[in-house]
Protein backbone atom coordinates (compact mmCIF):
# COMPACT_ATOMS: atom_id res chain seq x y z
CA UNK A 1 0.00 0.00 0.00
CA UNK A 2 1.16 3.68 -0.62
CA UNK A 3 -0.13 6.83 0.22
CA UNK A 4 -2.30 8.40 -2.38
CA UNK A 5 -2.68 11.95 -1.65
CA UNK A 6 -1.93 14.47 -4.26
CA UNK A 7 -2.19 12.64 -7.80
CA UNK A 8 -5.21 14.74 -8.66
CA UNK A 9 -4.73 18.10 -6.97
CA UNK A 10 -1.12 18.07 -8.14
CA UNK A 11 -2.12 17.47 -11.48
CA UNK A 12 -4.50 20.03 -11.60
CA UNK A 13 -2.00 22.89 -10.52
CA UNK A 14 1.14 22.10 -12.54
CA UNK A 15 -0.14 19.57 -15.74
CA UNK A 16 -0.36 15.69 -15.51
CA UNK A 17 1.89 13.31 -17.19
CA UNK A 18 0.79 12.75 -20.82
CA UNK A 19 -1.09 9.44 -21.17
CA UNK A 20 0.12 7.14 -23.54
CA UNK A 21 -1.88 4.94 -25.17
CA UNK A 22 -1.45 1.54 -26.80
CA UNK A 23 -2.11 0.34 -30.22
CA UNK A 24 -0.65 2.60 -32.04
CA UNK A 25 0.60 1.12 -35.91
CA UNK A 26 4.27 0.84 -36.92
CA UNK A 27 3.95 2.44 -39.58
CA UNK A 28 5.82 5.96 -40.80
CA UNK A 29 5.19 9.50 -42.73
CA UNK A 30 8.80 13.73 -43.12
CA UNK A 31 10.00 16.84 -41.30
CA UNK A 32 11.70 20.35 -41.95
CA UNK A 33 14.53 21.41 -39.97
CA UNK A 34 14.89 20.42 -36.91
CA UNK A 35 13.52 23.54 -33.54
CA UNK A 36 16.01 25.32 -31.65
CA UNK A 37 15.02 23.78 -28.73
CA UNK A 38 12.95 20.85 -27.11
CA UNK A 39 9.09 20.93 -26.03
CA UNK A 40 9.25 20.29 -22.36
CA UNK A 41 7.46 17.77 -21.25
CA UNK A 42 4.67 17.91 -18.50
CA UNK A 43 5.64 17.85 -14.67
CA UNK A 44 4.92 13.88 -13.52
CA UNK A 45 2.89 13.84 -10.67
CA UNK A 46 5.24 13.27 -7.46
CA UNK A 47 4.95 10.14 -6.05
CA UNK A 48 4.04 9.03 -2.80
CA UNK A 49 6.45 7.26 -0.27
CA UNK A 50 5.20 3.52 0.31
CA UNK A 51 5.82 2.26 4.09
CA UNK A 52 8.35 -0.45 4.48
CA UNK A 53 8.75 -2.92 2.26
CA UNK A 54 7.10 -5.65 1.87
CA UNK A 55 8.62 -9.30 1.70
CA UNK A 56 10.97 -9.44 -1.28
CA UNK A 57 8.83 -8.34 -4.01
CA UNK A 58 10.39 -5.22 -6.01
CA UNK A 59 8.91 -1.88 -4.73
CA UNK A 60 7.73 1.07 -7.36
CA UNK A 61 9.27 3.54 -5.31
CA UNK A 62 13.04 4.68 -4.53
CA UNK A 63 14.52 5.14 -2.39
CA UNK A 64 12.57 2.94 -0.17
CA UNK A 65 12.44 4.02 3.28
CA UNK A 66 14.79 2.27 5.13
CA UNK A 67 13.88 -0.86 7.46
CA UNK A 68 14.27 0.22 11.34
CA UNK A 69 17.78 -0.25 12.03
CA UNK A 70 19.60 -1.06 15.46
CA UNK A 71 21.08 1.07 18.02
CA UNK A 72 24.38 2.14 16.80
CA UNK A 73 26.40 1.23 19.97
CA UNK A 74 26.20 -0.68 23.38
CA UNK A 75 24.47 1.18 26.54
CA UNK A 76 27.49 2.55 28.03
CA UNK A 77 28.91 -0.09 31.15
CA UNK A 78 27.18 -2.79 28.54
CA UNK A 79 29.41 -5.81 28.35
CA UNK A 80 31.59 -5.92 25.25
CA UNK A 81 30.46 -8.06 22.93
CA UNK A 82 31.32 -9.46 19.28
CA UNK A 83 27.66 -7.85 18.48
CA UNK A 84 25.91 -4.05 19.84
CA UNK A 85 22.14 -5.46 21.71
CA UNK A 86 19.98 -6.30 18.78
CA UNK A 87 22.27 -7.02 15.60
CA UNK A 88 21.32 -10.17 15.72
CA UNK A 89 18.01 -9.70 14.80
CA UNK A 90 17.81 -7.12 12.36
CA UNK A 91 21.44 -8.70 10.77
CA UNK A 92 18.74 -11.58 10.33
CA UNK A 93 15.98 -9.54 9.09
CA UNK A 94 18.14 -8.07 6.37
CA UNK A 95 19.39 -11.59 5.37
CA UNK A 96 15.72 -13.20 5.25
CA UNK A 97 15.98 -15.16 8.33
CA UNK A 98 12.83 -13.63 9.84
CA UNK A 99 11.72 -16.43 11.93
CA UNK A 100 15.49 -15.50 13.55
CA UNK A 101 14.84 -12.12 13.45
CA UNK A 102 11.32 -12.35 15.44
CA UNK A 103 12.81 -14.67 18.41
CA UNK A 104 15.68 -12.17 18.99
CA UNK A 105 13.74 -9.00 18.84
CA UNK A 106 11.64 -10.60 20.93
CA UNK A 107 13.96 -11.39 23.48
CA UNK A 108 15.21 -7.93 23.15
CA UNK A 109 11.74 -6.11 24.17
CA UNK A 110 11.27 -8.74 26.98
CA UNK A 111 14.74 -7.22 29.12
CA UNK A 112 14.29 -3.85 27.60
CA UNK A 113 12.44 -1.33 26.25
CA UNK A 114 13.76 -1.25 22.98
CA UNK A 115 12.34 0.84 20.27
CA UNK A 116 13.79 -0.01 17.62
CA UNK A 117 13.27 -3.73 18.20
CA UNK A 118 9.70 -2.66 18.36
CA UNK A 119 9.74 -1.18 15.30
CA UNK A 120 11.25 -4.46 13.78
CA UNK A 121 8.33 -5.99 15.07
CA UNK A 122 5.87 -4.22 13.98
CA UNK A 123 6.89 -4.29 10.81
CA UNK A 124 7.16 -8.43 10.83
CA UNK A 125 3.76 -8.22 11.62
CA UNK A 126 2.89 -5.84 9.21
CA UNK A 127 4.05 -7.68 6.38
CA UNK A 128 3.52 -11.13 7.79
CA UNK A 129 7.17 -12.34 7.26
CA UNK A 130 8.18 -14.90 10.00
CA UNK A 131 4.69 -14.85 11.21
CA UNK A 132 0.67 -14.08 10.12
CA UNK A 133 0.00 -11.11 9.25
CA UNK A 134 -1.70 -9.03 11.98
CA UNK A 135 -2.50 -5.21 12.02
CA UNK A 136 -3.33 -5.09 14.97
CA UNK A 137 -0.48 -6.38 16.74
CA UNK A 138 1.67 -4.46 13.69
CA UNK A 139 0.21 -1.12 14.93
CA UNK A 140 0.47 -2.01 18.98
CA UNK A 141 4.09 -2.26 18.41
CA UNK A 142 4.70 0.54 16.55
CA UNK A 143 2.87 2.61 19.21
CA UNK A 144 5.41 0.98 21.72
CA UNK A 145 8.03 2.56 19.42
CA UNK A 146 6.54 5.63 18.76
CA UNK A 147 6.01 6.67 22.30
CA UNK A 148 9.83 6.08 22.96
CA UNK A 149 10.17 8.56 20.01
CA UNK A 150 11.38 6.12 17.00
CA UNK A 151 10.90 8.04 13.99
CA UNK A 152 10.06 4.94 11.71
CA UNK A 153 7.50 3.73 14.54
CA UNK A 154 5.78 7.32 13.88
CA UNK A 155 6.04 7.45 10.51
CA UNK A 156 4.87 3.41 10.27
CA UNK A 157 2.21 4.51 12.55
CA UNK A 158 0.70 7.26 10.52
CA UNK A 159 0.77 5.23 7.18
CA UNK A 160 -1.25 2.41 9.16
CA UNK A 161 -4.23 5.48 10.16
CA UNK A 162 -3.87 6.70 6.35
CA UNK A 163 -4.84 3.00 5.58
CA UNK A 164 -7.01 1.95 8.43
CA UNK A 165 -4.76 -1.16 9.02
CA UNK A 166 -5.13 -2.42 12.66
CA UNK A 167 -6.22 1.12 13.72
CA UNK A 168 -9.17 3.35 12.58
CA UNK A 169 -8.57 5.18 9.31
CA UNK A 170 -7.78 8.79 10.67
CA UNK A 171 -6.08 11.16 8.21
CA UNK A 172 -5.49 13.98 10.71
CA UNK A 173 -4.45 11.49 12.77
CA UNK A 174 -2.01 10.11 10.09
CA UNK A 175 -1.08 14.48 9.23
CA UNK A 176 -0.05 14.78 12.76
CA UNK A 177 2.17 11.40 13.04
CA UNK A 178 3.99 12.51 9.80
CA UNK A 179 4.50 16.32 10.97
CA UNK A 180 6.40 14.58 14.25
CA UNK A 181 8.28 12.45 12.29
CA UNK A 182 9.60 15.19 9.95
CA UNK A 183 10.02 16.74 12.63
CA UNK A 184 12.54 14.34 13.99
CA UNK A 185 14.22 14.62 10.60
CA UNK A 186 12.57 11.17 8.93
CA UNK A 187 12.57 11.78 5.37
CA UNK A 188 9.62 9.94 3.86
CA UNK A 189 7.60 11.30 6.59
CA UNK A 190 8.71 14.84 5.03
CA UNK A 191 7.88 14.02 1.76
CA UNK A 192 4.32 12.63 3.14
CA UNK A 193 3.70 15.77 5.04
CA UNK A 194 4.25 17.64 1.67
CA UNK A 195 2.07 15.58 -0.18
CA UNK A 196 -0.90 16.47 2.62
CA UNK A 197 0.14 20.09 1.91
CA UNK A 198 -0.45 20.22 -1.44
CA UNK A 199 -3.33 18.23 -1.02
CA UNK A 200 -5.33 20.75 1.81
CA UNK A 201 -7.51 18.20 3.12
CA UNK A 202 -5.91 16.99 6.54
CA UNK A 203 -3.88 19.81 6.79
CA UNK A 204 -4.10 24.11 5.33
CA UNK A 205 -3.32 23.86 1.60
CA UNK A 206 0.14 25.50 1.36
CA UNK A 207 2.65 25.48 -0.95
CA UNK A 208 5.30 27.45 0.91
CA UNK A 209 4.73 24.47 3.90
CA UNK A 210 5.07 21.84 1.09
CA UNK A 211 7.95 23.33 -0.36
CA UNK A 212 9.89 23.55 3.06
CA UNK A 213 8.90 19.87 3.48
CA UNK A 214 10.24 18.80 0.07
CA UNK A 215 13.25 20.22 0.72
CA UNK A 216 13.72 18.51 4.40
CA UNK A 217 13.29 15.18 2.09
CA UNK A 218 15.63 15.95 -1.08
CA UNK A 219 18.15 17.38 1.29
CA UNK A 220 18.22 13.53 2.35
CA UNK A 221 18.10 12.06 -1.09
CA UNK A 222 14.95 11.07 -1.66
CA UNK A 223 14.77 11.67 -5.42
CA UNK A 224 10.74 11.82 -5.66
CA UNK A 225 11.27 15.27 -3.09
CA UNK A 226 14.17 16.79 -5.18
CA UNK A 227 11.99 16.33 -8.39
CA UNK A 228 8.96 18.13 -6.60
CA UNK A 229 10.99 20.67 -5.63
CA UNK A 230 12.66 21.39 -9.09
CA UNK A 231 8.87 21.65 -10.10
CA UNK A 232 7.85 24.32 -7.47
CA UNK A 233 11.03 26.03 -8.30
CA UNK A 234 10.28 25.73 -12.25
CA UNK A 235 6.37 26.52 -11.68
CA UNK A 236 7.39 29.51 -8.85
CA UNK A 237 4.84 27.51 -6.54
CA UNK A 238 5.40 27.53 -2.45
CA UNK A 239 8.75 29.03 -3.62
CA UNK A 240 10.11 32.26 -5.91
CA UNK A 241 10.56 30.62 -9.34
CA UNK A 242 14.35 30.44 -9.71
CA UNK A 243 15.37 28.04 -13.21
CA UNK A 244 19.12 27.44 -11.39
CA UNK A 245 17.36 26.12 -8.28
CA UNK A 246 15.30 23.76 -10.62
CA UNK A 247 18.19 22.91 -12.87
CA UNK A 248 20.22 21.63 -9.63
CA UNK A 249 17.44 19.60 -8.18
CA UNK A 250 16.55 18.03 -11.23
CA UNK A 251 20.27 16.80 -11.72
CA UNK A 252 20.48 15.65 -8.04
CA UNK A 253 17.26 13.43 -8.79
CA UNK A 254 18.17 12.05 -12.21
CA UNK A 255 21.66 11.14 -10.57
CA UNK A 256 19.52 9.32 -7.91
CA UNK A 257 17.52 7.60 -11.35
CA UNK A 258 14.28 9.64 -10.97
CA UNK A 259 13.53 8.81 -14.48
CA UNK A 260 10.95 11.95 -15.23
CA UNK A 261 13.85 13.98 -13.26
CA UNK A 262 16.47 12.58 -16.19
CA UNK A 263 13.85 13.85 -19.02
CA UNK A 264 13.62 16.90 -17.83
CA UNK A 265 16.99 17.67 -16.86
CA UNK A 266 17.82 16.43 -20.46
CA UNK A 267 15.33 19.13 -21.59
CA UNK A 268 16.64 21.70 -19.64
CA UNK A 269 20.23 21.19 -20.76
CA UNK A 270 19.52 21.04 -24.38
CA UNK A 271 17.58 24.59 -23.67
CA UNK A 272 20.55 25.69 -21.15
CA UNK A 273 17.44 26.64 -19.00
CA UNK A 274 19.22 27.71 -15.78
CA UNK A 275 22.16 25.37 -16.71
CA UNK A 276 24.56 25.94 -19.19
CA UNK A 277 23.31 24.46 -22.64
CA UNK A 278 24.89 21.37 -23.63
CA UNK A 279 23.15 18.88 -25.89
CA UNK A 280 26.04 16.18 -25.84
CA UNK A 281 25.10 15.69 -22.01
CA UNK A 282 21.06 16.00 -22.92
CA UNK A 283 21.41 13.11 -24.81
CA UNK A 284 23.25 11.22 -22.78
CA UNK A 285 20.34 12.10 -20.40
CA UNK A 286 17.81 11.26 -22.99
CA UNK A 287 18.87 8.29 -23.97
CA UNK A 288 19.29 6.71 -20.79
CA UNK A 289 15.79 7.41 -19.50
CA UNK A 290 15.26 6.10 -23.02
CA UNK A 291 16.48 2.47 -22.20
CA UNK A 292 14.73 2.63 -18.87
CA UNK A 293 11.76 2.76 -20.59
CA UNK A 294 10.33 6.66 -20.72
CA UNK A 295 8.11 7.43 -23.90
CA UNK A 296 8.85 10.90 -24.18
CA UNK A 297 12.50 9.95 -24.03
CA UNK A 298 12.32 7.81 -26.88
CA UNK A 299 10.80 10.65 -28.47
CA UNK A 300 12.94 13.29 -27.49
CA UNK A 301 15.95 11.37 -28.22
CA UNK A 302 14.73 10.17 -32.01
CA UNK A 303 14.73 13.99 -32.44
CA UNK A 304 18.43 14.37 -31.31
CA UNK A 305 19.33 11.22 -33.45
CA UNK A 306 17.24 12.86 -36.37
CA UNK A 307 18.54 16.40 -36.17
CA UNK A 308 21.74 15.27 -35.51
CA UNK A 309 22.10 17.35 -32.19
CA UNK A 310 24.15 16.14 -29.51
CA UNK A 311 24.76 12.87 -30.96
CA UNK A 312 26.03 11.56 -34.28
CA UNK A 313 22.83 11.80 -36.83
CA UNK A 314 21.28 8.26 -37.26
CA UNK A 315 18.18 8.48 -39.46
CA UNK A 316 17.46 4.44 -38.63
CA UNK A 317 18.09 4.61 -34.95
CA UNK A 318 15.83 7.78 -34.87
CA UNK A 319 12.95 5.94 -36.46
CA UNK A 320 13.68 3.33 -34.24
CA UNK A 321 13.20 5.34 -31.49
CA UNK A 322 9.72 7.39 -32.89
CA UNK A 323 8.02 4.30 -33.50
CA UNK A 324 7.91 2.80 -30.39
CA UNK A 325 6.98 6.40 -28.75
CA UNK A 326 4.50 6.12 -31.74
CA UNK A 327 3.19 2.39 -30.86
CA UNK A 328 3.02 3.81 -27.05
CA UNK A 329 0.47 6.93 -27.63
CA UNK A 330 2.66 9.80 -28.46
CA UNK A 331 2.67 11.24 -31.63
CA UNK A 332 4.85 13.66 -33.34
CA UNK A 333 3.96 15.17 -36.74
CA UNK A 334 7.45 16.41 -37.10
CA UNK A 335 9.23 13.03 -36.91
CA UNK A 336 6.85 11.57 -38.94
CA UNK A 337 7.23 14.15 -42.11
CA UNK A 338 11.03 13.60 -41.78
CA UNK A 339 11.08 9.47 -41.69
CA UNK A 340 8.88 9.43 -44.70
CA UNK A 341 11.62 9.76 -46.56
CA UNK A 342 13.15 6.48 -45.13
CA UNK A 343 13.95 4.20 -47.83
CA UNK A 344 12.34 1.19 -47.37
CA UNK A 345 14.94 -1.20 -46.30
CA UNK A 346 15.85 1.64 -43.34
CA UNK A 347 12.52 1.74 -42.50
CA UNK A 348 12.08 -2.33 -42.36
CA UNK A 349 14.99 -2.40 -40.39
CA UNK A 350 13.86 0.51 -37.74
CA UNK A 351 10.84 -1.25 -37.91
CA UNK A 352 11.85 -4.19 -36.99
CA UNK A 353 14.13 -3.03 -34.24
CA UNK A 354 11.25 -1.12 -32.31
CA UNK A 355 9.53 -4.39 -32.20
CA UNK A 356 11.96 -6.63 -30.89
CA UNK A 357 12.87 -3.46 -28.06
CA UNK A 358 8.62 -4.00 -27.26
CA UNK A 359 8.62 -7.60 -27.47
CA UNK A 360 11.75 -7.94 -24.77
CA UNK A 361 10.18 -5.20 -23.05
CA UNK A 362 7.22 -6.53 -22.42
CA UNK A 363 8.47 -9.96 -21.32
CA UNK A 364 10.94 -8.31 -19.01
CA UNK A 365 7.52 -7.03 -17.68
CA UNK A 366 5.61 -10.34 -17.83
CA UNK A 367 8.56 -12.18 -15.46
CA UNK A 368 8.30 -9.17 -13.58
CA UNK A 369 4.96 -10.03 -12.88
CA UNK A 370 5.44 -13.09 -12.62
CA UNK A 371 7.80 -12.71 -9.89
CA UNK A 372 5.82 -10.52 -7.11
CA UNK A 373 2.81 -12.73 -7.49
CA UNK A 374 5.42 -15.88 -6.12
């Protein structure tokens, strides 16, 4: 489960992620010269930060926030040891052995009140590895945390009101758990505290509040918070609109592979939008968002490949490149006047690349799949 706040209200203020469609034919049609500079694309919607996560399944979201973790040293007068009180069980919980991991932490809250043993627990419980699943007993232990102050407890505890899991749904309840766990400095609970900003339902609408929460989060690298953040500072929203400010969060997200973050820091460098313009490094940018899979990537970077801008011109690779953006939902008139004139044994060949990208990609995607529901 994740929290789903702000899709809507953030779409609404600052433009939604263009849908892309399926179905669309591999087929071709010319172009004059290429623009001076690239369409930006529309803002994604920021996603929300999931709780823990959840058995070994891969997670949509990164960075994930981190498991609970042990204390970092011995009480002091504690007996030396070849292990601090508690690495046994969360050194087990991070290898899988969670059977392991639930004796030992609880051993550990039976001599003392350990919070972040607690917080282990409640999130064995939460997920049901090692033992059921239970809510309940999930959300009593992170209350045991949570009133010894462990930040994960509080934000683990809010995310379980959001939900209604074990406690009643309560989103004030869940605003105020996440305001004292930004408080304490927890990231995700920052970036969820934004997200109820922006949103004005639990919390005042405000922008400036958001804003100052985004940046608690991307000051921690969490790459979803920097990429908000280069939005309010692109869109002048919750903060003065400042392009260098954007620019640098942008990077700082791509380099944490924020995928919209890359497309739009590839945009802004082929402009030199409050960056110096430099379309060797936009492509780069481009083209790796490209092979993780972003449409307007492969669109954006069959322009560069077609134009001949920042990368050595390639009229088959371009094609390449447009039709599966093309077969995806996004259409471009220009690329399509300018691969008309594709002879056709290039345009067999592009053709047949795009589908054999689409075919992998979509049994990458399939075993995927295939894997979480094991």
């Amino acid at each position: 489960m994740i929290l789903r706040v702000a899709a809507a209200m953030f779409a609404s203020l600052i433009g939604a992620t263009a849908a892309m469609g399926q179905g669309a034919p591999l087929s071709v049609v010319p172009q004059p010269a290429p623009p001076a500079s690239l369409p930006a694309k529309p803002p994604a919607v920021p996603k929300p930060m999931p709780p823990a996560p959840r058995a070994a399944a891969p997670q949509p979201v990164k960075p994930q926030p981190p498991t609970p973790q042990p204390p970092a040293a011995a009480k002091p007068g504690a007996p030396a040891s070849a292990e601090a009180p508690g690495d046994i069980a969360f050194g087990a919980f991070q290898r899988g052995l969670y059977l392991t991991a639930l004796k030992e932490a609880t051993r550990r809250t039976s001599e003392t009140p350990d919070p972040a043993a607690m917080t282990l627990l409640g999130e064995l419980y939460s997920s049901g590895l090692g033992v059921a699943r239970d809510d309940r007993k999930a959300a009593q232990w992170y209350q045991l945390a949570a009133s010894r102050n462990d930040p994960t407890a509080i934000f683990q505890l809010g995310m379980m009101h959001l939900e209604g899991r074990g406690v009643r749904k309560d989103r004030a309840d869940a605003a105020k758990l996440f305001q004292r766990a930004a408080e304490a400095g927890y990231a995700p609970a920052a970036y969820n505290l934004a997200l109820l900003h922006i949103e004005g339902q639990a919390m005042p609408q405000d922008f400036a509040q958001a804003a100052r929460w985004f940046r608690v989060a991307a000051d921690k690298d969490v790459a979803e918070a920097q990429y908000a953040l280069a939005v309010f500072y692109k869109e002048g929203r919750g903060v003065a609109a400042d392009p260098v400010q954007a620019a640098h969060w942008l990077a700082r997200a791509a380099m944490l592979d924020n995928i919209d973050a890359m497309v739009d820091y590839a945009i802004t460098l082929f402009n030199g939008t409050g960056v110096a313009k430099d379309e060797a490094a936009a492509a780069r940018w481009f083209r790796k968002a490209a092979l993780k899979g972003n449409v307007i990537a492969w669109n954006r970077y069959a322009r560069l490949l077609l134009a001949g801008r920042g990368v050595p011109a390639d009229r088959v690779e371009a094609a390449r490149w447009h039709l599966m953006a093309r077969t995806a939902g996004l259409s471009d008139p220009w690329l399509d006047q300018q691969i008309a004139a594709l002879t056709v044994e290039e345009r067999d060949r592009a053709e047949a690349q795009a589908r054999t990208w689409l075919d992998r990609a979509t049994l990458d995607r399939t075993s995927a799949s295939m894997l979480v529901q094991r």
